[in-house]
ModelCIF file with pLDDT and N, C-alpha, C, O atoms, coordinates in Angstrom:
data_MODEL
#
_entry.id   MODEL 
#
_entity.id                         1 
_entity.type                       polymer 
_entity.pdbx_number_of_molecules   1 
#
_entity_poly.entity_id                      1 
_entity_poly.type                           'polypeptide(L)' 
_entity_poly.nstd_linkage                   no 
_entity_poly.nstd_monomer                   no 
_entity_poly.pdbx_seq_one_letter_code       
;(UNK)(UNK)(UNK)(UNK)(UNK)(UNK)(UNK)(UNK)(UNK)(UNK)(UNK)(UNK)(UNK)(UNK)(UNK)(UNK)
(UNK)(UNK)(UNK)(UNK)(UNK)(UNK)(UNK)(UNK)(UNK)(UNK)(UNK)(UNK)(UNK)(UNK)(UNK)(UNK)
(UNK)(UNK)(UNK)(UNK)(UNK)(UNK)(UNK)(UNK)(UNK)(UNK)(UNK)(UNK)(UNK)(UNK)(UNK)(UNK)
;
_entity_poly.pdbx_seq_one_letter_code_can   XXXXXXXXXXXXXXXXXXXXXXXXXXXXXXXXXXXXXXXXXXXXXXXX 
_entity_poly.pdbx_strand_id                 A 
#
loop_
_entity_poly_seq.entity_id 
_entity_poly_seq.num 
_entity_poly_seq.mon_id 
_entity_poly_seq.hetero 
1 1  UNK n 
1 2  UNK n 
1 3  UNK n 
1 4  UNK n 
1 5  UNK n 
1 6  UNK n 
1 7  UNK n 
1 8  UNK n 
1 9  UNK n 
1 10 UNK n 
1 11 UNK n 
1 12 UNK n 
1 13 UNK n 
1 14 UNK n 
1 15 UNK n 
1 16 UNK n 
1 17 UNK n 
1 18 UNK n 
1 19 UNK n 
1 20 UNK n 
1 21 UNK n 
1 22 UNK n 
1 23 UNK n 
1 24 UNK n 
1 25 UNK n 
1 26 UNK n 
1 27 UNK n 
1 28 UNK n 
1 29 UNK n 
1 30 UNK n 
1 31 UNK n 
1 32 UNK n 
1 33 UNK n 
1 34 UNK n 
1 35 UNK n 
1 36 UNK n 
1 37 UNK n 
1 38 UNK n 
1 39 UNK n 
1 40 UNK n 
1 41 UNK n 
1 42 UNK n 
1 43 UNK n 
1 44 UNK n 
1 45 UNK n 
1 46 UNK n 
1 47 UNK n 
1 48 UNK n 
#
_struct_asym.id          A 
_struct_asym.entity_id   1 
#
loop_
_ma_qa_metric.id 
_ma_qa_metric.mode 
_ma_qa_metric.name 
_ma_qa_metric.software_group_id 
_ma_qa_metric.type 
1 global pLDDT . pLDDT 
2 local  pLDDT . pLDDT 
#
_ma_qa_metric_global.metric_id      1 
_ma_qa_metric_global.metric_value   93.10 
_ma_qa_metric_global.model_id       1 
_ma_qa_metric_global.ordinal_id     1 
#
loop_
_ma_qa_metric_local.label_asym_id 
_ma_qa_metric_local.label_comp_id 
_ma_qa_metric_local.label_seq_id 
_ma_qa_metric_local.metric_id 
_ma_qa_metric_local.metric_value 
_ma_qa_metric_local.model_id 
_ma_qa_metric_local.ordinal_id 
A UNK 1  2 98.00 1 1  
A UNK 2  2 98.00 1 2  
A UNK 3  2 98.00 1 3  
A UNK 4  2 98.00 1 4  
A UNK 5  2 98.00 1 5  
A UNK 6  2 98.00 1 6  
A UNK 7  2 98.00 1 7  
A UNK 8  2 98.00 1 8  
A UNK 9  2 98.00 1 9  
A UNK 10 2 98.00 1 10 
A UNK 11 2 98.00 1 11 
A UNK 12 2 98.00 1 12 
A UNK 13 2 97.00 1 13 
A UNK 14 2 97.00 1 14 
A UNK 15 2 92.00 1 15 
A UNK 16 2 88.00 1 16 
A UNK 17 2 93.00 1 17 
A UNK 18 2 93.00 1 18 
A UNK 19 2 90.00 1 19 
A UNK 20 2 85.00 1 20 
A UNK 21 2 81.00 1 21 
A UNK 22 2 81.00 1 22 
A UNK 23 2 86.00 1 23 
A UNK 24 2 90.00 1 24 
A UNK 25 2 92.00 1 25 
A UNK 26 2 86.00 1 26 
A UNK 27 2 89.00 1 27 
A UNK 28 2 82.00 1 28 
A UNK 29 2 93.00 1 29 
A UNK 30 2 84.00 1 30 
A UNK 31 2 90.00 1 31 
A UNK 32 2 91.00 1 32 
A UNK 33 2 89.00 1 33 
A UNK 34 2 91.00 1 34 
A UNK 35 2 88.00 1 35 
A UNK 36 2 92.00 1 36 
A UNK 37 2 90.00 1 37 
A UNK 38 2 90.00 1 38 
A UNK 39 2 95.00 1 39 
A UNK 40 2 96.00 1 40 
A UNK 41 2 97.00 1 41 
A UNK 42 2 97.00 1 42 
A UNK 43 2 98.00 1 43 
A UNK 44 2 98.00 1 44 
A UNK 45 2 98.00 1 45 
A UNK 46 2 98.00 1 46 
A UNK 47 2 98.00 1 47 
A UNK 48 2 98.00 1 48 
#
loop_
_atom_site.group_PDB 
_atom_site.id 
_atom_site.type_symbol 
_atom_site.label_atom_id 
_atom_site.label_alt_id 
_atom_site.label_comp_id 
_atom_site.label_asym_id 
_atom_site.label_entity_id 
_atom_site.label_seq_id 
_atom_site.pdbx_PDB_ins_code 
_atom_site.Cartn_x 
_atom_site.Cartn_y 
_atom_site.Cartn_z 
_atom_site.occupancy 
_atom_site.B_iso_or_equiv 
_atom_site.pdbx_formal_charge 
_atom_site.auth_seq_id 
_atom_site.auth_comp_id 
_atom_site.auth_asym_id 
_atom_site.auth_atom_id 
_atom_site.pdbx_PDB_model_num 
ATOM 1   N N  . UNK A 1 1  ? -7.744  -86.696 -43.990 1.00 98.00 ? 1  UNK A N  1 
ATOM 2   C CA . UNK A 1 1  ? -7.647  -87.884 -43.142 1.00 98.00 ? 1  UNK A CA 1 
ATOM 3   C C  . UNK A 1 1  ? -7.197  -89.098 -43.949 1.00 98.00 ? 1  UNK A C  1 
ATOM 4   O O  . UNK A 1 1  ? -6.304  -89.765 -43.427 1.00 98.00 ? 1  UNK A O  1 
ATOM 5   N N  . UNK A 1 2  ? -7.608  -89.453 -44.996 1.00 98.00 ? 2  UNK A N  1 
ATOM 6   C CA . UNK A 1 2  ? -7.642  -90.667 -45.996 1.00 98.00 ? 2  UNK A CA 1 
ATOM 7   C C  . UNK A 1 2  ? -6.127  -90.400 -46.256 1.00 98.00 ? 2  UNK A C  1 
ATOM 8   O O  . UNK A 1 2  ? -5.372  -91.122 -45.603 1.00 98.00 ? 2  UNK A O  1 
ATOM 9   N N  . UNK A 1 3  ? -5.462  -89.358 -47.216 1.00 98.00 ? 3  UNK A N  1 
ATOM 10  C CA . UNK A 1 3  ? -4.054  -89.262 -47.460 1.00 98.00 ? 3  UNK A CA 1 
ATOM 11  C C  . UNK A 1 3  ? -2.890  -88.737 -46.708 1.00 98.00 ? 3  UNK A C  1 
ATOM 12  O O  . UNK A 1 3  ? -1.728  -88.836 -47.104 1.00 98.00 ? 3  UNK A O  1 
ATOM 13  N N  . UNK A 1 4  ? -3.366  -88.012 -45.286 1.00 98.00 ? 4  UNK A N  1 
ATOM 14  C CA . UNK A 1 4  ? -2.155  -88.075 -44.607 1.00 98.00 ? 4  UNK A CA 1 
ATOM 15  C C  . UNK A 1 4  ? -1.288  -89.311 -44.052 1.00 98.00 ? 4  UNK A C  1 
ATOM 16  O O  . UNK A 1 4  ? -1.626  -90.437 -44.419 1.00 98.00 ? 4  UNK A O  1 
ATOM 17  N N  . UNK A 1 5  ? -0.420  -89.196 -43.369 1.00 98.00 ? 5  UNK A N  1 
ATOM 18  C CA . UNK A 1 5  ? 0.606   -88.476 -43.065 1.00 98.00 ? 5  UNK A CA 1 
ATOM 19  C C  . UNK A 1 5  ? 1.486   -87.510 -44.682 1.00 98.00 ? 5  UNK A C  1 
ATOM 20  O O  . UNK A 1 5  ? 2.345   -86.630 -44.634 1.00 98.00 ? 5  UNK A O  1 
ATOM 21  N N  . UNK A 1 6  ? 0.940   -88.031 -45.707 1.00 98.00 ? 6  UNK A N  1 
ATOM 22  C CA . UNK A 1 6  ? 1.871   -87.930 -46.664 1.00 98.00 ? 6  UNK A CA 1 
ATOM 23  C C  . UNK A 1 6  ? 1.393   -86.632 -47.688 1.00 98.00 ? 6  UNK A C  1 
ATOM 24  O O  . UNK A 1 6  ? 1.940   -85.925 -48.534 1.00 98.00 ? 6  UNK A O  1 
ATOM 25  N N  . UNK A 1 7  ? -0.041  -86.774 -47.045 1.00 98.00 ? 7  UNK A N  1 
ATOM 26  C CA . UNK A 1 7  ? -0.446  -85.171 -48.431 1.00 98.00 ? 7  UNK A CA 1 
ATOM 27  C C  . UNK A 1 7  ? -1.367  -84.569 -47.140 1.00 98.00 ? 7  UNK A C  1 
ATOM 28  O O  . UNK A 1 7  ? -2.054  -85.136 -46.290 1.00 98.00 ? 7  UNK A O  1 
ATOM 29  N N  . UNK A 1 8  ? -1.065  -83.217 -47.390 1.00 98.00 ? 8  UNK A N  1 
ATOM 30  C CA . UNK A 1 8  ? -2.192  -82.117 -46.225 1.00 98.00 ? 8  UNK A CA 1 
ATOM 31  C C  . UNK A 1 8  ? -3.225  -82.294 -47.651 1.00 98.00 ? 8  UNK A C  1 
ATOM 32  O O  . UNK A 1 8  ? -3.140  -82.727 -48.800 1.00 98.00 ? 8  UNK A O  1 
ATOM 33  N N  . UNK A 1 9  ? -4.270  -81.632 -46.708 1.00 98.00 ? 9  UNK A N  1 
ATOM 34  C CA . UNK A 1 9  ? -5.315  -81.084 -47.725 1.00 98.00 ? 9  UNK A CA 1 
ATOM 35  C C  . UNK A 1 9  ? -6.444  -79.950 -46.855 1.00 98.00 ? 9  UNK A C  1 
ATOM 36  O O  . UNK A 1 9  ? -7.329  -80.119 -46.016 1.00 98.00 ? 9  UNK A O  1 
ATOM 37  N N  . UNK A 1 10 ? -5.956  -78.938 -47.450 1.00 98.00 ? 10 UNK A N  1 
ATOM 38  C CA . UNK A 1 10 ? -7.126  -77.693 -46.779 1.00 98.00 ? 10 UNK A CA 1 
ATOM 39  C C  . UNK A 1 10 ? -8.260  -76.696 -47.720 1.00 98.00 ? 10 UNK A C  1 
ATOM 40  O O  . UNK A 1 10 ? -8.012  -76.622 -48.923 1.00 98.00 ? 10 UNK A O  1 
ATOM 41  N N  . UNK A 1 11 ? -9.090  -76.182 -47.362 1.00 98.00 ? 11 UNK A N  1 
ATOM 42  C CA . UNK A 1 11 ? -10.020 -75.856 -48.221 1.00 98.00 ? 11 UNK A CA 1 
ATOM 43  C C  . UNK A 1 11 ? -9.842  -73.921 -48.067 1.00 98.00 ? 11 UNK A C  1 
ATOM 44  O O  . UNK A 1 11 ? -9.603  -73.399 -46.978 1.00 98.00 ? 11 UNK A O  1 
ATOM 45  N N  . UNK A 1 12 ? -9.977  -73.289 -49.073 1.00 98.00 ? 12 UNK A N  1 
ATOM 46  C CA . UNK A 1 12 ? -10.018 -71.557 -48.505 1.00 98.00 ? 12 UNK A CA 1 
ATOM 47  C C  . UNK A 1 12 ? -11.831 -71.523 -49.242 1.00 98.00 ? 12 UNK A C  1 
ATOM 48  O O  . UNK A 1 12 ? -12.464 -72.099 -50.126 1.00 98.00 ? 12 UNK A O  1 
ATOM 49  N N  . UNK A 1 13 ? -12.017 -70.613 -48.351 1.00 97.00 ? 13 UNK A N  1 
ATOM 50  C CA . UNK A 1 13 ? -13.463 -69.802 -49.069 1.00 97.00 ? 13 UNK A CA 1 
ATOM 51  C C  . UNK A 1 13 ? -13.295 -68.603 -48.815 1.00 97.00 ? 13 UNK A C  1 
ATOM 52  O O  . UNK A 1 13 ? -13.183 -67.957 -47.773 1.00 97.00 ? 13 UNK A O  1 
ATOM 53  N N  . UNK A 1 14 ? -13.287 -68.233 -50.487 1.00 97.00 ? 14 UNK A N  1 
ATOM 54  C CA . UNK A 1 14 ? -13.417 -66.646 -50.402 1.00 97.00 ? 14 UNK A CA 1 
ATOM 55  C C  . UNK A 1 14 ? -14.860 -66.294 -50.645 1.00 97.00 ? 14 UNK A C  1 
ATOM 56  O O  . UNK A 1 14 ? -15.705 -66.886 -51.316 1.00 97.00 ? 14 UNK A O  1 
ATOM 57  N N  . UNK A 1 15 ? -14.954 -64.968 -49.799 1.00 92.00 ? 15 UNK A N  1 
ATOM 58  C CA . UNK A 1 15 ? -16.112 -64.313 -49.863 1.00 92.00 ? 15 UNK A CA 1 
ATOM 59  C C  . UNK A 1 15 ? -15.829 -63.264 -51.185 1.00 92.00 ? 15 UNK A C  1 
ATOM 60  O O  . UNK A 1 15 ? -14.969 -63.546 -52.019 1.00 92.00 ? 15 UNK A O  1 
ATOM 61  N N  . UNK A 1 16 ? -16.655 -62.021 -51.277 1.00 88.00 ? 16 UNK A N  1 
ATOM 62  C CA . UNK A 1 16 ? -16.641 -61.066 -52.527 1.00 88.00 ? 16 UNK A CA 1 
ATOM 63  C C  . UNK A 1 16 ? -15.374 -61.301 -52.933 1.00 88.00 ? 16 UNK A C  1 
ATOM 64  O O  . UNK A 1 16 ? -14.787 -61.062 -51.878 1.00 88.00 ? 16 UNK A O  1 
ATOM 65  N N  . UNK A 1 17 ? -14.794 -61.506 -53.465 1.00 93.00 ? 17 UNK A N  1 
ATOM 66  C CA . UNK A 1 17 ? -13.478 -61.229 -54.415 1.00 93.00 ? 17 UNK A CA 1 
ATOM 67  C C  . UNK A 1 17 ? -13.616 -60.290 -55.804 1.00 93.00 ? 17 UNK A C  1 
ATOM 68  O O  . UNK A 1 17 ? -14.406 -60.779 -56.611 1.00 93.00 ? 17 UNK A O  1 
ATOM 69  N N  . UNK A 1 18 ? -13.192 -59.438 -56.090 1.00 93.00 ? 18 UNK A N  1 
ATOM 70  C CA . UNK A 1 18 ? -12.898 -58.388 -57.590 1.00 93.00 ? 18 UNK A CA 1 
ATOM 71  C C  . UNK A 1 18 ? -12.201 -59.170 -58.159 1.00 93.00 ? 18 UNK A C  1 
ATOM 72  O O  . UNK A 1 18 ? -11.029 -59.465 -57.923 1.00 93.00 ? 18 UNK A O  1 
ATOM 73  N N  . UNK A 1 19 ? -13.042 -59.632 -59.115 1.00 90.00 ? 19 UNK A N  1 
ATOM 74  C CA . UNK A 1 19 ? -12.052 -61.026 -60.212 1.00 90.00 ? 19 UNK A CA 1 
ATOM 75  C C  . UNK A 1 19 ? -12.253 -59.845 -61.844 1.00 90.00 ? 19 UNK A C  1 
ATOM 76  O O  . UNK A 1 19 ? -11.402 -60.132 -62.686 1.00 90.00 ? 19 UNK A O  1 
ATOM 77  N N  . UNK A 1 20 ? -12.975 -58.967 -62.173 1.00 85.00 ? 20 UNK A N  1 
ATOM 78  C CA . UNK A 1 20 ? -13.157 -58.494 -63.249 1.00 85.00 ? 20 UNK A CA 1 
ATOM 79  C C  . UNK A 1 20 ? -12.734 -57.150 -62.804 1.00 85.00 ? 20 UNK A C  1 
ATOM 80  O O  . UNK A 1 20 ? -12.777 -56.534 -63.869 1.00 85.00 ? 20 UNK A O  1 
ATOM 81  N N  . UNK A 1 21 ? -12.380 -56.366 -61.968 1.00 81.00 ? 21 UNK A N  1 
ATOM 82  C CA . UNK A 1 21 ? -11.890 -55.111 -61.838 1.00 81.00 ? 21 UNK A CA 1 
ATOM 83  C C  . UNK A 1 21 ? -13.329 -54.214 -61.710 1.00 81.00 ? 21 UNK A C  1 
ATOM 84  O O  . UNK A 1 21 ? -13.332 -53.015 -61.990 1.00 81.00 ? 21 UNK A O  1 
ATOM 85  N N  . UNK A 1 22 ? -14.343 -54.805 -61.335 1.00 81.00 ? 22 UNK A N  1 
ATOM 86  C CA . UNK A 1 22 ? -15.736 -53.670 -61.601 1.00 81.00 ? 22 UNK A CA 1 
ATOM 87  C C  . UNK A 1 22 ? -15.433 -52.369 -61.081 1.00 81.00 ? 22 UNK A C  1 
ATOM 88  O O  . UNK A 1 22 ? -14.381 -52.051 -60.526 1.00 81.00 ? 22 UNK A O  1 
ATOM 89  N N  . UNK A 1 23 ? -16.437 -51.633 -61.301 1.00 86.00 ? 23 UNK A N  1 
ATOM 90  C CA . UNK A 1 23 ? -16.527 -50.511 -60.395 1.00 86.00 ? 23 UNK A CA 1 
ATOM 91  C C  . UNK A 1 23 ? -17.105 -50.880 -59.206 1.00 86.00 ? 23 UNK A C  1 
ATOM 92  O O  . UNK A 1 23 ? -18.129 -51.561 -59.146 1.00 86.00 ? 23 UNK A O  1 
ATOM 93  N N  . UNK A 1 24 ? -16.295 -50.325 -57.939 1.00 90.00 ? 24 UNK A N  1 
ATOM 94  C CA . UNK A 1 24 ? -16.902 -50.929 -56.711 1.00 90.00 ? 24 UNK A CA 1 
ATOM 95  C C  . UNK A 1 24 ? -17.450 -49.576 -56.308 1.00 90.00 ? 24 UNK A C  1 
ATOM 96  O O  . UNK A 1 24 ? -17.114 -48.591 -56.966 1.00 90.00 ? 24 UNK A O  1 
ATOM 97  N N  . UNK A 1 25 ? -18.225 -49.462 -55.331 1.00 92.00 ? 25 UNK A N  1 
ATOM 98  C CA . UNK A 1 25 ? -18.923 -48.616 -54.385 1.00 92.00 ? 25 UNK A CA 1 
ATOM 99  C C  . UNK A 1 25 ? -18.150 -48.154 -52.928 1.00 92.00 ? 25 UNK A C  1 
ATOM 100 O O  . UNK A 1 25 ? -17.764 -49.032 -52.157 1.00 92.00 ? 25 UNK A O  1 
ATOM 101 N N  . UNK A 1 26 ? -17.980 -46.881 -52.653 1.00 86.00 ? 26 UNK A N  1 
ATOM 102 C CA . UNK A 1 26 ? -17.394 -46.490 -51.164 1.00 86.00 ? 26 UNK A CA 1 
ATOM 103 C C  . UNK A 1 26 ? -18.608 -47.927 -50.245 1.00 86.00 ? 26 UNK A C  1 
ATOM 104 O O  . UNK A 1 26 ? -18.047 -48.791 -49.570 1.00 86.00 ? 26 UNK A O  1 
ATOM 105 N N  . UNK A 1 27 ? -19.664 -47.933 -50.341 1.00 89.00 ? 27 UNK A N  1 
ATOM 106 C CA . UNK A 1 27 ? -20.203 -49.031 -49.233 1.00 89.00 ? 27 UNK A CA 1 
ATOM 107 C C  . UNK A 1 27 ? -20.101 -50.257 -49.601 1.00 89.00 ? 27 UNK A C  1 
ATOM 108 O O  . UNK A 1 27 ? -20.630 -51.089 -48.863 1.00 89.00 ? 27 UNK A O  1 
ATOM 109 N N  . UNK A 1 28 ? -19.450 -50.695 -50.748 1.00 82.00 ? 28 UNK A N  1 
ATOM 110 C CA . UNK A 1 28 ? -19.281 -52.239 -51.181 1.00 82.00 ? 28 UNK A CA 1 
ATOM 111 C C  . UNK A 1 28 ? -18.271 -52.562 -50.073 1.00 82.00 ? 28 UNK A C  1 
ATOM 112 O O  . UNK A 1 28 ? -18.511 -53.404 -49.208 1.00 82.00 ? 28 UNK A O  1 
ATOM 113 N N  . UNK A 1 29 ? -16.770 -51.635 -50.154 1.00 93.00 ? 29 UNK A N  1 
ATOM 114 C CA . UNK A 1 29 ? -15.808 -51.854 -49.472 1.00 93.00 ? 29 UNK A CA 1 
ATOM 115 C C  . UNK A 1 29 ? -16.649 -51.566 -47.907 1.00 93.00 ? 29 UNK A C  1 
ATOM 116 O O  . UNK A 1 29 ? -17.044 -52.608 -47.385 1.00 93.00 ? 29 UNK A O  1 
ATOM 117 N N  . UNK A 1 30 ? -16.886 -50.555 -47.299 1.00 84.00 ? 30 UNK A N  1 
ATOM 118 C CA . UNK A 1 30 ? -17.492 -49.973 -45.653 1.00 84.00 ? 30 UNK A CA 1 
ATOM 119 C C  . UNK A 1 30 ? -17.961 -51.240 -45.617 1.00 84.00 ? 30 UNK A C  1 
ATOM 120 O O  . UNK A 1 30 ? -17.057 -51.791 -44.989 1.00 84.00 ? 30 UNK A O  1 
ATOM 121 N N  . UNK A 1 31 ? -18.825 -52.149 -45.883 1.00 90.00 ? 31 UNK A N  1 
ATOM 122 C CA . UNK A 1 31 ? -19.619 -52.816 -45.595 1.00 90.00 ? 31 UNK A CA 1 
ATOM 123 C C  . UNK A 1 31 ? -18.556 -54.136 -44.831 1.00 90.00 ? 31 UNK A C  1 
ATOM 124 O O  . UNK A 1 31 ? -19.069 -54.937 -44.049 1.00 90.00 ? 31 UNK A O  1 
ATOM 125 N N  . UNK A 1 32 ? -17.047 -54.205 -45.189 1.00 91.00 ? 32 UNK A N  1 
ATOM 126 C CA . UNK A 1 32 ? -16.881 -55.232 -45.144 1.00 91.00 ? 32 UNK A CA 1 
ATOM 127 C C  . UNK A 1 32 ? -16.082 -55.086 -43.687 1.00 91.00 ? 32 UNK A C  1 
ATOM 128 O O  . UNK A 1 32 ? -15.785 -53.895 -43.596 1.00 91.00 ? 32 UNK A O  1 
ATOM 129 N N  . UNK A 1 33 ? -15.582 -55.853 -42.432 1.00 89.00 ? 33 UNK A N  1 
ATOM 130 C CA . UNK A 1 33 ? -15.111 -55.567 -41.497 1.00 89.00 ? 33 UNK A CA 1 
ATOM 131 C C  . UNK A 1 33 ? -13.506 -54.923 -41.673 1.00 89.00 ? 33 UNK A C  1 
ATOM 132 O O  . UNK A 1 33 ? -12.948 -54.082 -40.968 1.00 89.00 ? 33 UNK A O  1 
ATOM 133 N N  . UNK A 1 34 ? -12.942 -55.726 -43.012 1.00 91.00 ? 34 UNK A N  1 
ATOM 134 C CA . UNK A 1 34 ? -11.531 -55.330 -43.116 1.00 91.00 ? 34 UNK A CA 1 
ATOM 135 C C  . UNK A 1 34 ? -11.716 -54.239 -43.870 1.00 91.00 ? 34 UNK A C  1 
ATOM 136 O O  . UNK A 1 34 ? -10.670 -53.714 -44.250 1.00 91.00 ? 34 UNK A O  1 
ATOM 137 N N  . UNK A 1 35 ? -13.015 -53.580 -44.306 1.00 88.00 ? 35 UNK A N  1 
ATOM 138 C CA . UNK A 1 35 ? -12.660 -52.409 -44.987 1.00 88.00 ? 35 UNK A CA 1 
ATOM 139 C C  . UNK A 1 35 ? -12.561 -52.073 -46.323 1.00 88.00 ? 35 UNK A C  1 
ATOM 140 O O  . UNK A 1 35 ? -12.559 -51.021 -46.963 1.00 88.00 ? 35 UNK A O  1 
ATOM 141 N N  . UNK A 1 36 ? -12.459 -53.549 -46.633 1.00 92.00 ? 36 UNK A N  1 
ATOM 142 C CA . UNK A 1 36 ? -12.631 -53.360 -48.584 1.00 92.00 ? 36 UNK A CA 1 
ATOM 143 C C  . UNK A 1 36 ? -12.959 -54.474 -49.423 1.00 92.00 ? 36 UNK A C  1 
ATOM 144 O O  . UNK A 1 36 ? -12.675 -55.461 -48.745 1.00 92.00 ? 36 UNK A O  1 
ATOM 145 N N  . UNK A 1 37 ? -13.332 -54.790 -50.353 1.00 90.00 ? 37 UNK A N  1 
ATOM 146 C CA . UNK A 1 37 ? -13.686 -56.204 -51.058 1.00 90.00 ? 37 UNK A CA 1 
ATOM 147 C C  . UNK A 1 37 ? -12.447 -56.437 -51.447 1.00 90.00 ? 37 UNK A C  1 
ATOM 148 O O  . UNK A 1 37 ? -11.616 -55.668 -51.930 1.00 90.00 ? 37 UNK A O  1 
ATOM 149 N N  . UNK A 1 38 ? -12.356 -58.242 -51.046 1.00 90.00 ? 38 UNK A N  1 
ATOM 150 C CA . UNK A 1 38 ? -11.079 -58.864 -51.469 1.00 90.00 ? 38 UNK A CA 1 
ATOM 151 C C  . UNK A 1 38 ? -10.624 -58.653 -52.820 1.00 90.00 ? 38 UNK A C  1 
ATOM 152 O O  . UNK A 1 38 ? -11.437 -58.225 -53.640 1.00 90.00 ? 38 UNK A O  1 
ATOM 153 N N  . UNK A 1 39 ? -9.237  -58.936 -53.224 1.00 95.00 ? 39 UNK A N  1 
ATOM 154 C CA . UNK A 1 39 ? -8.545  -58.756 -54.141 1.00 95.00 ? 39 UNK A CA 1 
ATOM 155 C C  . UNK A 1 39 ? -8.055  -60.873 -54.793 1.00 95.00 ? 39 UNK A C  1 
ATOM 156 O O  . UNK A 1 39 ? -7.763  -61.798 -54.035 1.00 95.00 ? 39 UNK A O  1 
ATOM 157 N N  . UNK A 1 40 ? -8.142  -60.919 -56.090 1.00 96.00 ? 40 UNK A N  1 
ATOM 158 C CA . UNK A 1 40 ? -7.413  -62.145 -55.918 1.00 96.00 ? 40 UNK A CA 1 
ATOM 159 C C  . UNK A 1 40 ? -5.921  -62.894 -55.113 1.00 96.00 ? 40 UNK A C  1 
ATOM 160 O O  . UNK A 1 40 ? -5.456  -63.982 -54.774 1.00 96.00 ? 40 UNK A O  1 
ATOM 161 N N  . UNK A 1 41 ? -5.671  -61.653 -55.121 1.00 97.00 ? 41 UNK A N  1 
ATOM 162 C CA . UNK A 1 41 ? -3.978  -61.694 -54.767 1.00 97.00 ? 41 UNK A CA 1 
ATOM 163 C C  . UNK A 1 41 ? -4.340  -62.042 -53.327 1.00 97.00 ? 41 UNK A C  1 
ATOM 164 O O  . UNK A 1 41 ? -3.587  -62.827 -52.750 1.00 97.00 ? 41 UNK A O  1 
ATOM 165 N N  . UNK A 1 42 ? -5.198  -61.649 -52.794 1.00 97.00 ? 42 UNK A N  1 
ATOM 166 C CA . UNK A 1 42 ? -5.665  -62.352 -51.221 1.00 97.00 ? 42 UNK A CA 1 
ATOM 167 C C  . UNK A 1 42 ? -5.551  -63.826 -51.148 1.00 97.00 ? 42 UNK A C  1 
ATOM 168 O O  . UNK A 1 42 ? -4.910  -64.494 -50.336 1.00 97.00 ? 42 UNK A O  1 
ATOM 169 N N  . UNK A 1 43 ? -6.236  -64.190 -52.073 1.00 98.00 ? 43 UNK A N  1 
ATOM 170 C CA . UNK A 1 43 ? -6.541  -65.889 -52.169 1.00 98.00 ? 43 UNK A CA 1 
ATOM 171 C C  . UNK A 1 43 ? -4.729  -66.650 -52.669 1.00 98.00 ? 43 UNK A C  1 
ATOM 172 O O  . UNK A 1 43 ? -3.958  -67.520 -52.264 1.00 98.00 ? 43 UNK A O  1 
ATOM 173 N N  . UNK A 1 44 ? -4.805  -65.763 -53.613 1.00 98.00 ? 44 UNK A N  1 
ATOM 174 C CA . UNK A 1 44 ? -3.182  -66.616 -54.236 1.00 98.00 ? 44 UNK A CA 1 
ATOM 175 C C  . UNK A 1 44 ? -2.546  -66.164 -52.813 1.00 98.00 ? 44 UNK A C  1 
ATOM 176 O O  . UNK A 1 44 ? -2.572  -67.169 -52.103 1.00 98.00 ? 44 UNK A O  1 
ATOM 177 N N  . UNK A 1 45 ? -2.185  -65.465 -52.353 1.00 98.00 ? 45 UNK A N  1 
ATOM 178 C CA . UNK A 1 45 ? -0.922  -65.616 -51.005 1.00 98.00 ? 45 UNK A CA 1 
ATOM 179 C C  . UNK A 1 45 ? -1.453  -66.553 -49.699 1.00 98.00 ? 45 UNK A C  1 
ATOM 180 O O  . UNK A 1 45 ? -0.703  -67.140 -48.919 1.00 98.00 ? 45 UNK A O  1 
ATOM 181 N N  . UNK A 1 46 ? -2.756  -66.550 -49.661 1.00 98.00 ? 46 UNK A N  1 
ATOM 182 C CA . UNK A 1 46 ? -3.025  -67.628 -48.457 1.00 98.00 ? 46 UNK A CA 1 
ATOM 183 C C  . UNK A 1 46 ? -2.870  -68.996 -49.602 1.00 98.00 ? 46 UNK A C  1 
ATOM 184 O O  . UNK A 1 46 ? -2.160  -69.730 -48.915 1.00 98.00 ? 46 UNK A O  1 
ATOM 185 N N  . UNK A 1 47 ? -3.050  -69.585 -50.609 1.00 98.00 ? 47 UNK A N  1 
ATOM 186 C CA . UNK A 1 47 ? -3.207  -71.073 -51.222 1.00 98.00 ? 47 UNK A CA 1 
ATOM 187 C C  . UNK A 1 47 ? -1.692  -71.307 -51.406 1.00 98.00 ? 47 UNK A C  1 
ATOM 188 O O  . UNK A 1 47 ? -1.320  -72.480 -51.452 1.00 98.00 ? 47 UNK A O  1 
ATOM 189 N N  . UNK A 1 48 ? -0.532  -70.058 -51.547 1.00 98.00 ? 48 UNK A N  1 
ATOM 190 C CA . UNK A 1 48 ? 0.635   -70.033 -51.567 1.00 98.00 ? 48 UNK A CA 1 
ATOM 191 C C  . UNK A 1 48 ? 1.464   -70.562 -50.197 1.00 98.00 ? 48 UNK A C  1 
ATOM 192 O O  . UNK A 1 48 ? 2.695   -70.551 -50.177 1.00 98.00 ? 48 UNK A O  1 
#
């Protein structure tokens, strides 16, 4: 509100993200509605 018209400004929240490559679990991913724990590359193409 303060810097538009001239700058957007939006916020992302990621939930689980695999930032260290762990070992994940068949129910880490089941658990989630899309089916698997996010990847970073999720976050970089939506902030992209």
């Amino acid at each position: 509100v303060s810097l538009g018209p001239d700058v957007r400004a939006n916020c992302v929240s990621p939930g689980w993200i695999d930032v260290s490559g762990e070992a994940l679990r068949p129910e880490d991913h089941a658990q989630h509605p899309a089916g698997r724990v996010g990847r970073v590359e999720d976050i970089a193409a939506l902030v992209a």
